[in-house]
PDB file of N, CA and C in Angstrom:
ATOM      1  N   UNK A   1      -4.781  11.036   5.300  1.00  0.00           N
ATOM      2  CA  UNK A   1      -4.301   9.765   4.804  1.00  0.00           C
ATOM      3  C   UNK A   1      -5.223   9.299   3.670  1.00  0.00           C
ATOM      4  N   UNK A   2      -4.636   8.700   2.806  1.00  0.00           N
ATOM      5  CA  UNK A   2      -5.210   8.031   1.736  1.00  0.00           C
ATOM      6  C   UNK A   2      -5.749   7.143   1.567  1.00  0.00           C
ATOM      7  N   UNK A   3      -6.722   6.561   1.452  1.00  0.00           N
ATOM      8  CA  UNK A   3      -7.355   5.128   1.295  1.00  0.00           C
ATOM      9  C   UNK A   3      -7.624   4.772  -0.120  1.00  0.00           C
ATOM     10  N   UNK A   4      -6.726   3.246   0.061  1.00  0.00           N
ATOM     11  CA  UNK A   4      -6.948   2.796  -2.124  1.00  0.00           C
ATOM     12  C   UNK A   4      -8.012   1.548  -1.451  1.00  0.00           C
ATOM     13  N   UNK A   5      -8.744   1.256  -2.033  1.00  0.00           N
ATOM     14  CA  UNK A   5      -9.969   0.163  -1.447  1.00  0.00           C
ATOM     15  C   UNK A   5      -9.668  -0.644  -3.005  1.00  0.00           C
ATOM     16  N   UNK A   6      -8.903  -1.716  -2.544  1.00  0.00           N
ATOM     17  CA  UNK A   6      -8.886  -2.644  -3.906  1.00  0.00           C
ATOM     18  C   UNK A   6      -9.383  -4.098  -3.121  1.00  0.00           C
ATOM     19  N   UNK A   7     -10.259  -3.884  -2.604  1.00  0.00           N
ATOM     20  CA  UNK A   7     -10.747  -5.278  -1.938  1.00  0.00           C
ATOM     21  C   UNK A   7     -11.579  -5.871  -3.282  1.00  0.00           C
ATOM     22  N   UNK A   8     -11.560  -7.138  -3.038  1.00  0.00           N
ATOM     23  CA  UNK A   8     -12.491  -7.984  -4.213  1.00  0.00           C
ATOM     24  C   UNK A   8     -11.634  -8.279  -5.206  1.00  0.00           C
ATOM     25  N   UNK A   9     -10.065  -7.450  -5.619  1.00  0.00           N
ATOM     26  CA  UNK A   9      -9.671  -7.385  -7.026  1.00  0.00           C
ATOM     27  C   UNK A   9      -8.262  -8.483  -6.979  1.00  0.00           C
ATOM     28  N   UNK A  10      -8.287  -9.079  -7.691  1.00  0.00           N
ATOM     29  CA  UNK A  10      -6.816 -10.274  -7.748  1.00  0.00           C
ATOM     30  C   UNK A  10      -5.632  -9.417  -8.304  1.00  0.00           C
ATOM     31  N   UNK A  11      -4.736  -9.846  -8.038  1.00  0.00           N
ATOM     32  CA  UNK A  11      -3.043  -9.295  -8.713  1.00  0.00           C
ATOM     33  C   UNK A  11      -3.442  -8.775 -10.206  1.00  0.00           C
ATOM     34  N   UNK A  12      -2.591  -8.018 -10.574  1.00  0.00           N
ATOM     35  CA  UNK A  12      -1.739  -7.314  -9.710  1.00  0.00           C
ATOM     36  C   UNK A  12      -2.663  -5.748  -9.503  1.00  0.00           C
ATOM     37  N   UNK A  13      -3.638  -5.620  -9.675  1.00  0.00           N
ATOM     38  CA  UNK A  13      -4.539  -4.840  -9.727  1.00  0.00           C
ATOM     39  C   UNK A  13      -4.486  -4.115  -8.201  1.00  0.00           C
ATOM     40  N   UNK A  14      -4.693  -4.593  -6.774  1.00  0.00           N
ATOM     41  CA  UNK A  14      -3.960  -3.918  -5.963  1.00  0.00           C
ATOM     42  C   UNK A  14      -2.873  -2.814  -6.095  1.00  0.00           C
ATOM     43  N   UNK A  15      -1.496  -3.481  -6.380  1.00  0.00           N
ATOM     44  CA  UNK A  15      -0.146  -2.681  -6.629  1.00  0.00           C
ATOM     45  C   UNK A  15      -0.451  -1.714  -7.690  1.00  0.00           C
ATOM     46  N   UNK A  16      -1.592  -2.281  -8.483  1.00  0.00           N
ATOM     47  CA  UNK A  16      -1.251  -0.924  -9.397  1.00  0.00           C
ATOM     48  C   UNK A  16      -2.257   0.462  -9.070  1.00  0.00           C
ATOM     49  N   UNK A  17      -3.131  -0.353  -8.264  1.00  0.00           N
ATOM     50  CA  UNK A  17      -4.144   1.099  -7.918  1.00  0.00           C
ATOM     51  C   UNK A  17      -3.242   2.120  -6.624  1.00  0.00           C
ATOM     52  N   UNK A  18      -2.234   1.056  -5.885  1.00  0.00           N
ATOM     53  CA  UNK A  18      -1.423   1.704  -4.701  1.00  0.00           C
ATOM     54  C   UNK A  18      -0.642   2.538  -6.072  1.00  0.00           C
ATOM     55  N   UNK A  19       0.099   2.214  -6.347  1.00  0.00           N
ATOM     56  CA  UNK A  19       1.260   2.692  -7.285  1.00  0.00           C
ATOM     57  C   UNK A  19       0.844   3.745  -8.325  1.00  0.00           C
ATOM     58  N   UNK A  20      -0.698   3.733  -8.338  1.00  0.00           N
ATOM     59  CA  UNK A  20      -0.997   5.242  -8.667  1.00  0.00           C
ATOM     60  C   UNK A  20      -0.942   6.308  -7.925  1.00  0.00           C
ATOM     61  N   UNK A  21      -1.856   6.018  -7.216  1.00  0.00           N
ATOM     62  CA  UNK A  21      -1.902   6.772  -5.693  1.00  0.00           C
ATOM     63  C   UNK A  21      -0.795   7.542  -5.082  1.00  0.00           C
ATOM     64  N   UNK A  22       0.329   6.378  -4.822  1.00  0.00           N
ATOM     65  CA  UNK A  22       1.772   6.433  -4.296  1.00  0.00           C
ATOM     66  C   UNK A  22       2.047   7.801  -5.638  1.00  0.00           C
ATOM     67  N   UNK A  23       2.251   7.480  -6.207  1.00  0.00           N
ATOM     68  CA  UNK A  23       3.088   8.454  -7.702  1.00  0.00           C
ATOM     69  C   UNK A  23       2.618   9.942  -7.717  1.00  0.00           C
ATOM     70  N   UNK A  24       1.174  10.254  -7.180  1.00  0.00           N
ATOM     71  CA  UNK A  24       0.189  11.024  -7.237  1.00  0.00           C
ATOM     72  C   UNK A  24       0.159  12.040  -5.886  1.00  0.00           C
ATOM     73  N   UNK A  25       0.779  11.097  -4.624  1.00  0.00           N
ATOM     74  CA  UNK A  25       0.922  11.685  -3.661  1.00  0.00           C
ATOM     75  C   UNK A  25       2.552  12.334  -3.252  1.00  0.00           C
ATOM     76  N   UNK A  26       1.943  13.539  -2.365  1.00  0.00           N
ATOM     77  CA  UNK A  26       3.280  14.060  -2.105  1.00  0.00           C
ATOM     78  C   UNK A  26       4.035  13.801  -1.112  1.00  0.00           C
ATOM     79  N   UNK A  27       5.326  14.334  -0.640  1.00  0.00           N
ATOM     80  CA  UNK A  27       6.023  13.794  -0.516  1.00  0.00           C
ATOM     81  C   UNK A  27       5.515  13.669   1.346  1.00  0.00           C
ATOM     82  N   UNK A  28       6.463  13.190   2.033  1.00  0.00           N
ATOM     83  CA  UNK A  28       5.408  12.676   3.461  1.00  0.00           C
ATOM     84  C   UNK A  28       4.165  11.976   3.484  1.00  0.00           C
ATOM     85  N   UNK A  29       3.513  11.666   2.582  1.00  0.00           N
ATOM     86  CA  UNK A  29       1.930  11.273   2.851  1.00  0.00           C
ATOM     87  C   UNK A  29       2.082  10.290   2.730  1.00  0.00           C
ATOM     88  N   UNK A  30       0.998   8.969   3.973  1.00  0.00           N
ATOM     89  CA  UNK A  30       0.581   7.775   4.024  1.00  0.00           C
ATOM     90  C   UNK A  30      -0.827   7.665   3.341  1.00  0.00           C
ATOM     91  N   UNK A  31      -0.448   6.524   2.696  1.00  0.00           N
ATOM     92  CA  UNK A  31      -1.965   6.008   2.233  1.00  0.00           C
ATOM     93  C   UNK A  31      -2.193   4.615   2.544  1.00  0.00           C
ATOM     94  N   UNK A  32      -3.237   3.766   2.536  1.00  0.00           N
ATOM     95  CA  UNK A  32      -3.785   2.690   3.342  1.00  0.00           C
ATOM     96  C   UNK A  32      -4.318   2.074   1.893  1.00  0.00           C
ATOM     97  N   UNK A  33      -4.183   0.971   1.376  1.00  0.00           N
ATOM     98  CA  UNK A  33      -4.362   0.025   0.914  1.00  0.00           C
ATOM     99  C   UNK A  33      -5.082  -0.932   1.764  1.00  0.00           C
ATOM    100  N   UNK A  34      -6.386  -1.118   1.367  1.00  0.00           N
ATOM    101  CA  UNK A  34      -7.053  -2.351   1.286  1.00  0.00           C
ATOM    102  C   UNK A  34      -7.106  -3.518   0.942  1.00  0.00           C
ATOM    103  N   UNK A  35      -6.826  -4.875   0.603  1.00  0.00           N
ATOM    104  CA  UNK A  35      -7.202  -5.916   0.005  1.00  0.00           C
ATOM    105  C   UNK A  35      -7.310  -7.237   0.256  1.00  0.00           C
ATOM    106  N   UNK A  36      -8.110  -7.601  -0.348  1.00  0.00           N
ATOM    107  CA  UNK A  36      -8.722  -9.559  -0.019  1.00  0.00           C
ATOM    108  C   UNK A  36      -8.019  -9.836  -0.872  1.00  0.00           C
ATOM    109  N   UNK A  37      -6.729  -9.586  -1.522  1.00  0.00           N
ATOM    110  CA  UNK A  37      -5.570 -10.964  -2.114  1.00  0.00           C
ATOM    111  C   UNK A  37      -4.632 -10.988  -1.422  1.00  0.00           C
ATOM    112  N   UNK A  38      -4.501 -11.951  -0.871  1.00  0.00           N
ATOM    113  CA  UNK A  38      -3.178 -12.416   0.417  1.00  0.00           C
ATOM    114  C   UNK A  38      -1.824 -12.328  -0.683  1.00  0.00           C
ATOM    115  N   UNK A  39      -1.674 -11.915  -1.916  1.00  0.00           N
ATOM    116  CA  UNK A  39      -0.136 -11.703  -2.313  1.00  0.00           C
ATOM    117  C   UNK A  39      -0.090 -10.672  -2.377  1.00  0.00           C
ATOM    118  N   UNK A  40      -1.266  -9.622  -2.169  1.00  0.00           N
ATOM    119  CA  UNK A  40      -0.473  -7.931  -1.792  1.00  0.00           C
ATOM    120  C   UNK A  40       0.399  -8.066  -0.507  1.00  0.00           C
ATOM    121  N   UNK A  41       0.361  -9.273   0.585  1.00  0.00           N
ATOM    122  CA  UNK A  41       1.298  -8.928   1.432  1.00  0.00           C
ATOM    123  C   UNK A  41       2.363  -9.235   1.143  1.00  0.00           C
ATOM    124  N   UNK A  42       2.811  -9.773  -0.291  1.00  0.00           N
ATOM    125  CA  UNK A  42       4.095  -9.982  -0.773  1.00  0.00           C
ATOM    126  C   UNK A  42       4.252  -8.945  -1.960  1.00  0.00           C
ATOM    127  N   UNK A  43       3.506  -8.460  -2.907  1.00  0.00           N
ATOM    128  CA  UNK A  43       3.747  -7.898  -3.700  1.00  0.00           C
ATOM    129  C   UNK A  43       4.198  -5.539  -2.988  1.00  0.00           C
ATOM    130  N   UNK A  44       3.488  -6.147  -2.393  1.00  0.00           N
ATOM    131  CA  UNK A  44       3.768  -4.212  -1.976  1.00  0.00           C
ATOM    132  C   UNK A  44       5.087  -4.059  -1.030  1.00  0.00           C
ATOM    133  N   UNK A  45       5.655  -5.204  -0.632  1.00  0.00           N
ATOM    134  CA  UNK A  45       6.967  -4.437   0.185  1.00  0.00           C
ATOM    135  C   UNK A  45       7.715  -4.362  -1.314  1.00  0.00           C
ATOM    136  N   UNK A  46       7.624  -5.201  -2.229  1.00  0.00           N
ATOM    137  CA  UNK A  46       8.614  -5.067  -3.354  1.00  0.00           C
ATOM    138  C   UNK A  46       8.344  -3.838  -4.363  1.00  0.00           C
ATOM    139  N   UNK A  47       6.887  -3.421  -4.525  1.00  0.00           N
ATOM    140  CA  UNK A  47       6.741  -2.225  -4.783  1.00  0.00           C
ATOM    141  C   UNK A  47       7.284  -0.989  -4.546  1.00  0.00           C
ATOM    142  N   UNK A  48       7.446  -1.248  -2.563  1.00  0.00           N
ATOM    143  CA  UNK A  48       7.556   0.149  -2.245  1.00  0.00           C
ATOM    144  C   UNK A  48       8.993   0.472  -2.401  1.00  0.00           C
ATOM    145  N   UNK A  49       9.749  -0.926  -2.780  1.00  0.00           N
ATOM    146  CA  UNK A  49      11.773  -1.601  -2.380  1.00  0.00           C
ATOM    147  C   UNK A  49      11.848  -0.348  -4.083  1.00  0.00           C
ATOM    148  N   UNK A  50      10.409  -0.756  -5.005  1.00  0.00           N
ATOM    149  CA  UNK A  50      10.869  -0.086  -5.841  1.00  0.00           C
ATOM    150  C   UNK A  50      10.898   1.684  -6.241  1.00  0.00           C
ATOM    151  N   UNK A  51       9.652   1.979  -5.790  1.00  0.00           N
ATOM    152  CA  UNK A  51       9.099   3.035  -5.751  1.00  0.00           C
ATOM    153  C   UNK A  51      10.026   3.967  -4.565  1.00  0.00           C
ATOM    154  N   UNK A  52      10.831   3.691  -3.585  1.00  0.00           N
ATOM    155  CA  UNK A  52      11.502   4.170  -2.738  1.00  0.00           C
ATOM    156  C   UNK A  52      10.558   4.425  -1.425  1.00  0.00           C
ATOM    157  N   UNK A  53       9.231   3.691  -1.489  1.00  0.00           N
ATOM    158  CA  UNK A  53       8.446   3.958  -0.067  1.00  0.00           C
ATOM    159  C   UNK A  53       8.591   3.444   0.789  1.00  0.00           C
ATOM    160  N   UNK A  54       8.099   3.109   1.810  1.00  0.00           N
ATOM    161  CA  UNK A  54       8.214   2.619   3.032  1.00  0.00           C
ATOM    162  C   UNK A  54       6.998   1.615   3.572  1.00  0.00           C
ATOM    163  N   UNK A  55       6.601   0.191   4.089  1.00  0.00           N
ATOM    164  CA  UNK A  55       6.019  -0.007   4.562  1.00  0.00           C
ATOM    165  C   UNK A  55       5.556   0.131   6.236  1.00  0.00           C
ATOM    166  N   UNK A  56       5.037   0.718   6.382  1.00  0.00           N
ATOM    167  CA  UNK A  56       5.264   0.942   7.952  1.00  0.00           C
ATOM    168  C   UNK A  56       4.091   0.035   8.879  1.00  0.00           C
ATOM    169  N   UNK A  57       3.341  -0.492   8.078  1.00  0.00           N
ATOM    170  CA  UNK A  57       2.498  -1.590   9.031  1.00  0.00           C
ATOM    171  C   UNK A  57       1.733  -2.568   7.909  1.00  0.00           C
ATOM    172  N   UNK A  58       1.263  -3.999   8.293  1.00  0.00           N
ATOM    173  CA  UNK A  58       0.340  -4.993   7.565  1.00  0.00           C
ATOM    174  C   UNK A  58       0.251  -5.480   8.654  1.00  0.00           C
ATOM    175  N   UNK A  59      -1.324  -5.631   8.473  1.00  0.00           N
ATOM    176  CA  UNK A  59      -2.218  -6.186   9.532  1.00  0.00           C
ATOM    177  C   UNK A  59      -3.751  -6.769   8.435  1.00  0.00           C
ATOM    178  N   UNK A  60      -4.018  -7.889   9.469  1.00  0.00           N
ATOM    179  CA  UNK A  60      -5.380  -8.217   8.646  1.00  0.00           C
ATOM    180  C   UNK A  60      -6.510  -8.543   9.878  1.00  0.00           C
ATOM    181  N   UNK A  61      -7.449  -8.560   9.652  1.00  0.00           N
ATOM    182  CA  UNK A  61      -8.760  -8.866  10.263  1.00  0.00           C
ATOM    183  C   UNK A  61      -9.929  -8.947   8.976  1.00  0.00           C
ATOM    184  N   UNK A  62     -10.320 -10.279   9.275  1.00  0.00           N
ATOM    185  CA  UNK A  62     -11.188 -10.802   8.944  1.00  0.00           C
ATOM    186  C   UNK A  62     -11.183 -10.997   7.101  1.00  0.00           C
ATOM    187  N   UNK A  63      -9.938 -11.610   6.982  1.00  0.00           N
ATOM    188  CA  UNK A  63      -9.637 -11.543   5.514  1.00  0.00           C
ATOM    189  C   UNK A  63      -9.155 -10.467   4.534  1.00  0.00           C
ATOM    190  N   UNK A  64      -8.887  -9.148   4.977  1.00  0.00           N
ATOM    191  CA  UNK A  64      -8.941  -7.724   4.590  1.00  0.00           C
ATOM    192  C   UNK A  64      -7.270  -7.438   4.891  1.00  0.00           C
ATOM    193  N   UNK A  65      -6.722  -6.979   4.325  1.00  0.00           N
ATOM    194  CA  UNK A  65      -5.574  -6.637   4.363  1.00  0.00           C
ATOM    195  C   UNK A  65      -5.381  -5.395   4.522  1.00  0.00           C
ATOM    196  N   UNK A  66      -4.741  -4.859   5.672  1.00  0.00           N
ATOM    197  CA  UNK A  66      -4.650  -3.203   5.732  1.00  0.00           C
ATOM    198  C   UNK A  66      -2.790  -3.077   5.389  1.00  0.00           C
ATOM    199  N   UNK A  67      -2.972  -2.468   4.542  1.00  0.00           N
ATOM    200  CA  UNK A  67      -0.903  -2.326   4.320  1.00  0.00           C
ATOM    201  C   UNK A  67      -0.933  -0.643   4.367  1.00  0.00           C
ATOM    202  N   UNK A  68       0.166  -0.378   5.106  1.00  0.00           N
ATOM    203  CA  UNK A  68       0.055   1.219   5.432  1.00  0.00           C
ATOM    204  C   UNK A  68       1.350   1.733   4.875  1.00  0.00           C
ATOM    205  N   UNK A  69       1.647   2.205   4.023  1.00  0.00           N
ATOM    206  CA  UNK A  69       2.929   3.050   3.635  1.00  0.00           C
ATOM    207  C   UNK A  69       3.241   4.387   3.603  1.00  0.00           C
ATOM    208  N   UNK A  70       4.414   4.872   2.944  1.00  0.00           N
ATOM    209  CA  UNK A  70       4.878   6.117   3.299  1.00  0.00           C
ATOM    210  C   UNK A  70       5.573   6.419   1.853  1.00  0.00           C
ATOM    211  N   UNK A  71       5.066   8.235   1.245  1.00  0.00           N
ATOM    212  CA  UNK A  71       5.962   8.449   0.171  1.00  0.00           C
ATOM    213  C   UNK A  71       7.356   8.858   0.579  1.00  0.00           C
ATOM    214  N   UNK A  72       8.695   8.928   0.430  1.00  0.00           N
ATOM    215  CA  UNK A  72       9.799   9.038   0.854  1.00  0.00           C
ATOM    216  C   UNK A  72       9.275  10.590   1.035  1.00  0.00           C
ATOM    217  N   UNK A  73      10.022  11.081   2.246  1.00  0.00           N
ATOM    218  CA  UNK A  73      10.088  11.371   3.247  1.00  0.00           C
ATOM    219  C   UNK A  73       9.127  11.989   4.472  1.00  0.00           C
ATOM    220  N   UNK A  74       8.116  10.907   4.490  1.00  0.00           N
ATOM    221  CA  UNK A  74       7.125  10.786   5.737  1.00  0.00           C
ATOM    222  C   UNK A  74       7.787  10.531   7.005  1.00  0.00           C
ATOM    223  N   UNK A  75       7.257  11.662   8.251  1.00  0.00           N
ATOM    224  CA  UNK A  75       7.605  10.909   9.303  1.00  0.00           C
ATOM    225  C   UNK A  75       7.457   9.019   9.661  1.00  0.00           C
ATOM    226  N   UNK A  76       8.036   8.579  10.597  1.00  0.00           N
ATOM    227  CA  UNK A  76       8.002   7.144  10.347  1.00  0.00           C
ATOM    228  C   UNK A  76       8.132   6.853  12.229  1.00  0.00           C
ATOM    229  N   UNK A  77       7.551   7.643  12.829  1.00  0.00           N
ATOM    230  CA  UNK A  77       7.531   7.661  14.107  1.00  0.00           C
ATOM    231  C   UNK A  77       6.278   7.644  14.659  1.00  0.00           C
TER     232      UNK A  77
END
């Protein structure tokens, strides 16, 4: 699995370090996004609506945003 660590960084700088990543990875693979801006939990489901990925979990602890996705066609089980 992939880890993008965009903690510390404001919009849209998140989506675009995922959306490299995402573009870069093949097909099935999850990668994990990091971040301390509370609008990656709005900006990456619309990313992935675009990119054709999948969000499959957002969760936070302690200010940190973990968003977990999928390149089209990752298991999702």
């Amino acid at each position: 699995m992939t880890v993008i660590d965009a903690r510390g960084h404001r919009c849209p700088t998140p989506s675009l370090k995922l959306q490299k990543a995402f573009r870069a990875a093949g097909p099935g693979e999850q990668l994990t996004l990091l971040a301390t801006d509370p609008m990656a939990r709005i900006d990456v489901p619309f990313l992935m609506k675009d990119l054709g990925g999948e969000v499959l979990s957002i969760s936070e602890t302690d200010g940190v945003l973990t968003i977990v996705v999928a390149t089209p066609g990752a298991p999702t089980g």
